[in-house]
Protein backbone atom coordinates (compact mmCIF):
# COMPACT_ATOMS: atom_id res chain seq x y z
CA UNK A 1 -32.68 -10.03 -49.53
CA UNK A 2 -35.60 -13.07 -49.53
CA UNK A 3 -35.79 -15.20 -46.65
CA UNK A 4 -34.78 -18.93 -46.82
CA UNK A 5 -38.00 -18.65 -44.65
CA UNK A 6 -40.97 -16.33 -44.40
CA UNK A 7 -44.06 -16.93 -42.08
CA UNK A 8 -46.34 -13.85 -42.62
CA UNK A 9 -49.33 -12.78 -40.64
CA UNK A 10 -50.08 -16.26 -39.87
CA UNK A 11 -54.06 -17.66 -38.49
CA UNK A 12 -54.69 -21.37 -37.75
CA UNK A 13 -57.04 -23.21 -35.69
CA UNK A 14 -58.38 -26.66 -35.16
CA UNK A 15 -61.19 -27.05 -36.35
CA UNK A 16 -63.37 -23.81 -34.28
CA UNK A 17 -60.33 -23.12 -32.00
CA UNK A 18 -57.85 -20.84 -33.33
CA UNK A 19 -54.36 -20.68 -32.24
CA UNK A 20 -52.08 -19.15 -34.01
CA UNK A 21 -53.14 -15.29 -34.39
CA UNK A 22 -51.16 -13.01 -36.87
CA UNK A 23 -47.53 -15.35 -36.40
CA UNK A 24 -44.70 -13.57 -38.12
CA UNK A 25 -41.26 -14.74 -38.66
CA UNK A 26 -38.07 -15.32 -40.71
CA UNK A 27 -35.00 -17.38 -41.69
CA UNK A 28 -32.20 -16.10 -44.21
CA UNK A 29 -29.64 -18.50 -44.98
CA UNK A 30 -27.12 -19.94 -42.23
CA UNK A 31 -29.22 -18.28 -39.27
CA UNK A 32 -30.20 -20.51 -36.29
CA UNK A 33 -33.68 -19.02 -34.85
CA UNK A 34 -35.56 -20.35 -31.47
CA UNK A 35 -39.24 -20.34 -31.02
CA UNK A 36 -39.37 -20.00 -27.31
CA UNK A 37 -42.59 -19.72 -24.79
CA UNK A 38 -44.51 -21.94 -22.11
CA UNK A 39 -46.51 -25.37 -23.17
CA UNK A 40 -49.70 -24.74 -25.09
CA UNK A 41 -48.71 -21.34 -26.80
CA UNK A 42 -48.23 -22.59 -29.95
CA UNK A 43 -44.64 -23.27 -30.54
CA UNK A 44 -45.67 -26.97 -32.36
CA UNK A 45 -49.04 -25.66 -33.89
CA UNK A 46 -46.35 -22.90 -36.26
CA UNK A 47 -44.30 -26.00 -37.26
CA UNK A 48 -47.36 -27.58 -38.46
CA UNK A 49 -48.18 -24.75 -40.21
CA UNK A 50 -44.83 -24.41 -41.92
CA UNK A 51 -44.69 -28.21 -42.56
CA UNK A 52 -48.28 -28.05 -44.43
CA UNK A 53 -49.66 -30.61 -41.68
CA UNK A 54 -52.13 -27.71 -41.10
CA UNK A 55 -53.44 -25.33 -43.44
CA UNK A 56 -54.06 -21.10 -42.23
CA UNK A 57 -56.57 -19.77 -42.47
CA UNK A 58 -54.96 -16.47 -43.65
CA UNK A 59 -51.37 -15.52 -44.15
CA UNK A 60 -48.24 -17.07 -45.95
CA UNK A 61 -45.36 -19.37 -45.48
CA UNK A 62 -42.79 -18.65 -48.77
CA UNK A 63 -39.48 -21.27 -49.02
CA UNK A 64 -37.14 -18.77 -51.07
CA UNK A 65 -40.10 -16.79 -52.35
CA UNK A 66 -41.94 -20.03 -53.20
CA UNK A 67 -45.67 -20.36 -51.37
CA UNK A 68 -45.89 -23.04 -49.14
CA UNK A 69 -50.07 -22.66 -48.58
CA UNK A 70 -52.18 -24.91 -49.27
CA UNK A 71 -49.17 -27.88 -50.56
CA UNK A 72 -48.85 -31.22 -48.59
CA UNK A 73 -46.29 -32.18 -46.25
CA UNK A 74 -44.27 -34.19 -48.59
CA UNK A 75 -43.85 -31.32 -51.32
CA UNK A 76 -43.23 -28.85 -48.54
CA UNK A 77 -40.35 -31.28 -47.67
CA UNK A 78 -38.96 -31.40 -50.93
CA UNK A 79 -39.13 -27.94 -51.25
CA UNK A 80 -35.67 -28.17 -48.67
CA UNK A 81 -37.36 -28.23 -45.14
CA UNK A 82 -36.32 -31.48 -43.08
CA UNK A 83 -38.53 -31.91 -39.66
CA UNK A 84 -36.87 -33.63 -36.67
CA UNK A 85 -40.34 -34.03 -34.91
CA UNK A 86 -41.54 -33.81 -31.21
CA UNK A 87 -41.40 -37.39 -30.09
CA UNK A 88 -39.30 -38.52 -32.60
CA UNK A 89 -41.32 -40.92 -34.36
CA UNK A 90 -38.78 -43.48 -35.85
CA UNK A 91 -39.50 -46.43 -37.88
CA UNK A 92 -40.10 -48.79 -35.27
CA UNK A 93 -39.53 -52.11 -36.98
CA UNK A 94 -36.87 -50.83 -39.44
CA UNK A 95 -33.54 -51.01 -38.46
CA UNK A 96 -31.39 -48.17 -38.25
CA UNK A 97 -29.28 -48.48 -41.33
CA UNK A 98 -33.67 -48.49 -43.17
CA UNK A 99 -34.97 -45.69 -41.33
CA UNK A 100 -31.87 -43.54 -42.44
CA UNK A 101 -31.94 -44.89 -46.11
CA UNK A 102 -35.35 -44.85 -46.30
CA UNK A 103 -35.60 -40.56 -46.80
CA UNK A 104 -32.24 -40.36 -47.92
CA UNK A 105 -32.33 -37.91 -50.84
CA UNK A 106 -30.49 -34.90 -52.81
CA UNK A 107 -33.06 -33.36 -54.79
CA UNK A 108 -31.09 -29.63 -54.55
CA UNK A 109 -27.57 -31.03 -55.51
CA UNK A 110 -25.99 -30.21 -52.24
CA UNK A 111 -22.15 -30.37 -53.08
CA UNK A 112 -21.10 -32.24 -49.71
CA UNK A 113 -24.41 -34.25 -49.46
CA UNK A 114 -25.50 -36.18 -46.04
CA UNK A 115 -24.33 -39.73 -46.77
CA UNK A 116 -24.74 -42.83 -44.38
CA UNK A 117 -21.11 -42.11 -43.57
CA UNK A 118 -21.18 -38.89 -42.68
CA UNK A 119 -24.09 -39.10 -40.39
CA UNK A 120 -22.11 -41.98 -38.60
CA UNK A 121 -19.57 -39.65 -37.94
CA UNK A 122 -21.68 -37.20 -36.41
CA UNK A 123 -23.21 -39.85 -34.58
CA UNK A 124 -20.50 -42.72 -34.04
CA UNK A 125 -23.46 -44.37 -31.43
CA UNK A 126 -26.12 -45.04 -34.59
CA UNK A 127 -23.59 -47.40 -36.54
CA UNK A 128 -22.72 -49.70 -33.36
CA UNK A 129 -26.52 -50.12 -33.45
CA UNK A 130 -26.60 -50.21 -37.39
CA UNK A 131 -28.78 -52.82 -37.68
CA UNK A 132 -30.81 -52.58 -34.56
CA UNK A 133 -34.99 -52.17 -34.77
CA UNK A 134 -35.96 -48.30 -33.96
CA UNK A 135 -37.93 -49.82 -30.83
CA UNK A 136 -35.02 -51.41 -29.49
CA UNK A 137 -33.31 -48.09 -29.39
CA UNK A 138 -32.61 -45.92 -25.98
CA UNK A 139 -34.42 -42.21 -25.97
CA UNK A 140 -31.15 -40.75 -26.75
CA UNK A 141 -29.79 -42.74 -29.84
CA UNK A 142 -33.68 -42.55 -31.51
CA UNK A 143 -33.09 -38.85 -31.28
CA UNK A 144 -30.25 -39.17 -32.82
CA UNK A 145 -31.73 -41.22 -35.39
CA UNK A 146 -34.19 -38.69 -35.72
CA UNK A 147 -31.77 -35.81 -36.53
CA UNK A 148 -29.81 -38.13 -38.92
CA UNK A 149 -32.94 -39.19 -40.36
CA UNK A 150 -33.96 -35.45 -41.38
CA UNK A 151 -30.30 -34.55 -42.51
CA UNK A 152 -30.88 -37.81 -44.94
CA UNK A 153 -32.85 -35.56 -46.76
CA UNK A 154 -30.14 -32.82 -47.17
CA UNK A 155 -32.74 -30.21 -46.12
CA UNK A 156 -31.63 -26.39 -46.30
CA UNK A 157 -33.67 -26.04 -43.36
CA UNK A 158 -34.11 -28.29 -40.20
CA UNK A 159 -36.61 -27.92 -37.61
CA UNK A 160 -36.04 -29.66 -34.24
CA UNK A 161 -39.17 -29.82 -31.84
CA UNK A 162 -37.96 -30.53 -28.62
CA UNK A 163 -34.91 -32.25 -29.24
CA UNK A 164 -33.53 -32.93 -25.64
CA UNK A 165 -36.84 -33.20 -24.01
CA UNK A 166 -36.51 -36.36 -21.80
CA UNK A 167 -32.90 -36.68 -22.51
CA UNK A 168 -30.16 -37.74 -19.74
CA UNK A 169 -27.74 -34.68 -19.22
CA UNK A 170 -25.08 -36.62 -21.39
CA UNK A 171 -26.87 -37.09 -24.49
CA UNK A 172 -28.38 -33.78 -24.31
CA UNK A 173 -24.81 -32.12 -24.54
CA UNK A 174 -24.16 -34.62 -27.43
CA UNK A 175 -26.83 -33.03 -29.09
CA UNK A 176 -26.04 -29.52 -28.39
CA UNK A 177 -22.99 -30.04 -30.15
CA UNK A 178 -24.39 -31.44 -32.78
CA UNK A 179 -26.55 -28.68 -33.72
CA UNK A 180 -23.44 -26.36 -33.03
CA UNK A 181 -21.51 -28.58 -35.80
CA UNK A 182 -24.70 -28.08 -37.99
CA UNK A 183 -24.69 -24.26 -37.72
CA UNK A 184 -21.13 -24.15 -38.13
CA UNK A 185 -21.43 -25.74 -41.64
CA UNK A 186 -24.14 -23.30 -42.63
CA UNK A 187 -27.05 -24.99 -42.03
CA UNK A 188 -30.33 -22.72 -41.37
CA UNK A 189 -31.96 -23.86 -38.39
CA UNK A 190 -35.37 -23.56 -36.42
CA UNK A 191 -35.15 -24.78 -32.83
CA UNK A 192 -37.94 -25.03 -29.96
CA UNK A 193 -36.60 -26.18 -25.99
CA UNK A 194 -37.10 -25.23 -22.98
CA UNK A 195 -33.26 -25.30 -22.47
CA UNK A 196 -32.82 -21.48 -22.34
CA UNK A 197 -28.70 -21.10 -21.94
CA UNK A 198 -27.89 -23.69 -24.74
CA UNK A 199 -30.71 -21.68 -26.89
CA UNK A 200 -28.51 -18.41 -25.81
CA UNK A 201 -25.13 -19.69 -27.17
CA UNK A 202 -26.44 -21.53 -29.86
CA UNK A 203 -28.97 -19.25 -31.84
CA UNK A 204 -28.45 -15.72 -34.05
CA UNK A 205 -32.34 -14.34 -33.02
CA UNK A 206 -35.64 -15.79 -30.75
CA UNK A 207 -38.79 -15.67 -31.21
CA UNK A 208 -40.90 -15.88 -28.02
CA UNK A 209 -44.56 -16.95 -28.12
CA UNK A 210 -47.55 -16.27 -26.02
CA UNK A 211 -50.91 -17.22 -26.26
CA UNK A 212 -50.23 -18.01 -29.90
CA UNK A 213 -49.04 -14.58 -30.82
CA UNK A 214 -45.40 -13.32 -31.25
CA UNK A 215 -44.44 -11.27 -28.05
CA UNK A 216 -41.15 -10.46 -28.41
CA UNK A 217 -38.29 -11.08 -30.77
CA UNK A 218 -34.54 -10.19 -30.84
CA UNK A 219 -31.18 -11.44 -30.42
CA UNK A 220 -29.35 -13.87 -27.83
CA UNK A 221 -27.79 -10.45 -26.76
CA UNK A 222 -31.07 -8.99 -26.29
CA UNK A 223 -32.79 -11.51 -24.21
CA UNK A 224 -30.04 -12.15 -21.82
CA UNK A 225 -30.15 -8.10 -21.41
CA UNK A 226 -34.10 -8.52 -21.21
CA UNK A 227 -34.35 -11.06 -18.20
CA UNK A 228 -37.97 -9.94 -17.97
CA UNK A 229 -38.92 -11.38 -21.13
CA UNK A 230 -38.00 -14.90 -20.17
CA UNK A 231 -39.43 -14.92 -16.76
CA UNK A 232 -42.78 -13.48 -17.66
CA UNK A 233 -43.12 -15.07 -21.38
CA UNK A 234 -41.30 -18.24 -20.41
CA UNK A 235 -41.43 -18.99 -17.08
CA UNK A 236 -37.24 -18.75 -16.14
């Protein structure tokens, strides 16, 4: 069976200094994956890779069979991935209502599309502030905006770089359900945090990276029976 998602034998580098070194690793359809590991080993430099914001050097990265190499960020978008990014970069001086509109497209024919609606739904918080600036938004409801931003595009994969990162406790179990809601409708799913037991519940297989290579990789199962793996790849 193809992959929704297939990173193979992946090398990139900034400019001189490589980083990734041989990074392999796969979605199907409807499976939540993690990339886990410390700061610095890489976790944001693969979804760069996979989002076409940096180009290998050698290796592949195939949506349904399609090659991603080489393509620029917006086609890799439309091919179905949706990025919720580290820091969540928001429209500042759009409101909220704009920065969801603004990326809101079907291009697959999704039968139950992400509408303005439904995203206010998941997030009942983003239409009291419907027409509130992105910069006059709290941390927690411009992640939100960020998630609802991505689903806008009705990806068949999203990618969430540190979504809780700097989030009160509150918000951050907001968001945990949220992706739980997300997975239980099907959608595929790529997370990185640093919040191990949420990552446990919530995810069908991990990835964990070191030093830009992939270390170890097996299910939640696995890694809670593997408490090694997390203290001396991760740091718990």
């Amino acid at each position: 069976m193809t992959a929704l998602l297939n990173v193979e034998a992946v090398n990139s580098a900034y400019d001189a200094s490589q980083v990734l070194f041989g990074i392999s690793l796969e979605v199907q359809a409807r499976e939540v994956i993690t990339i886990i590991g410390r700061n610095g080993m890489g976790k944001t430099t693969t979804v760069k890779t996979i989002m076409g914001m940096l180009v290998p050097s050698s290796g592949s990265v195939t949506m349904a069979g399609a090659k991603l190499n080489g393509k620029p960020t917006y086609k890799v978008a439309r091919s179905g991935i949706g990025l919720v990014p580290e820091g969540r970069h928001v429209f500042p001086n759009l409101s909220v209502r704009e920065n969801l509109v603004a990326t809101a497209q079907n291009r697959h024919k999704v039968a139950q599309p992400w509408t303005l609606d439904r995203v206010y739904q998941m997030f009942p918080r983003l239409k009291e502030r419907e027409r509130n600036l992105g910069v006059n938004l709290s941390g927690g409801e411009q992640q939100m905006l960020a998630i609802g931003r991505a689903l806008m595009t009705n990806p068949k994969l999203l990618i969430l770089d540190e979504a809780t990162e700097g989030l009160a406790p509150l918000i951050r179990a907001e968001i945990w359900d949220c992706l739980q809601r997300l997975k239980d409708n099907g959608l595929a799913l790529i997370v990185i945090d640093k919040n191990i037991g949420p990552l446990l519940r919530l995810a069908d297989r991990h990835y964990v990276i070191e030093k830009g290579k992939v270390v170890w990789s097996g299910t939640s199962q696995a890694l809670r029976d593997n408490p090694q793996v997390l203290h001396e790849y991760v740091g718990v």
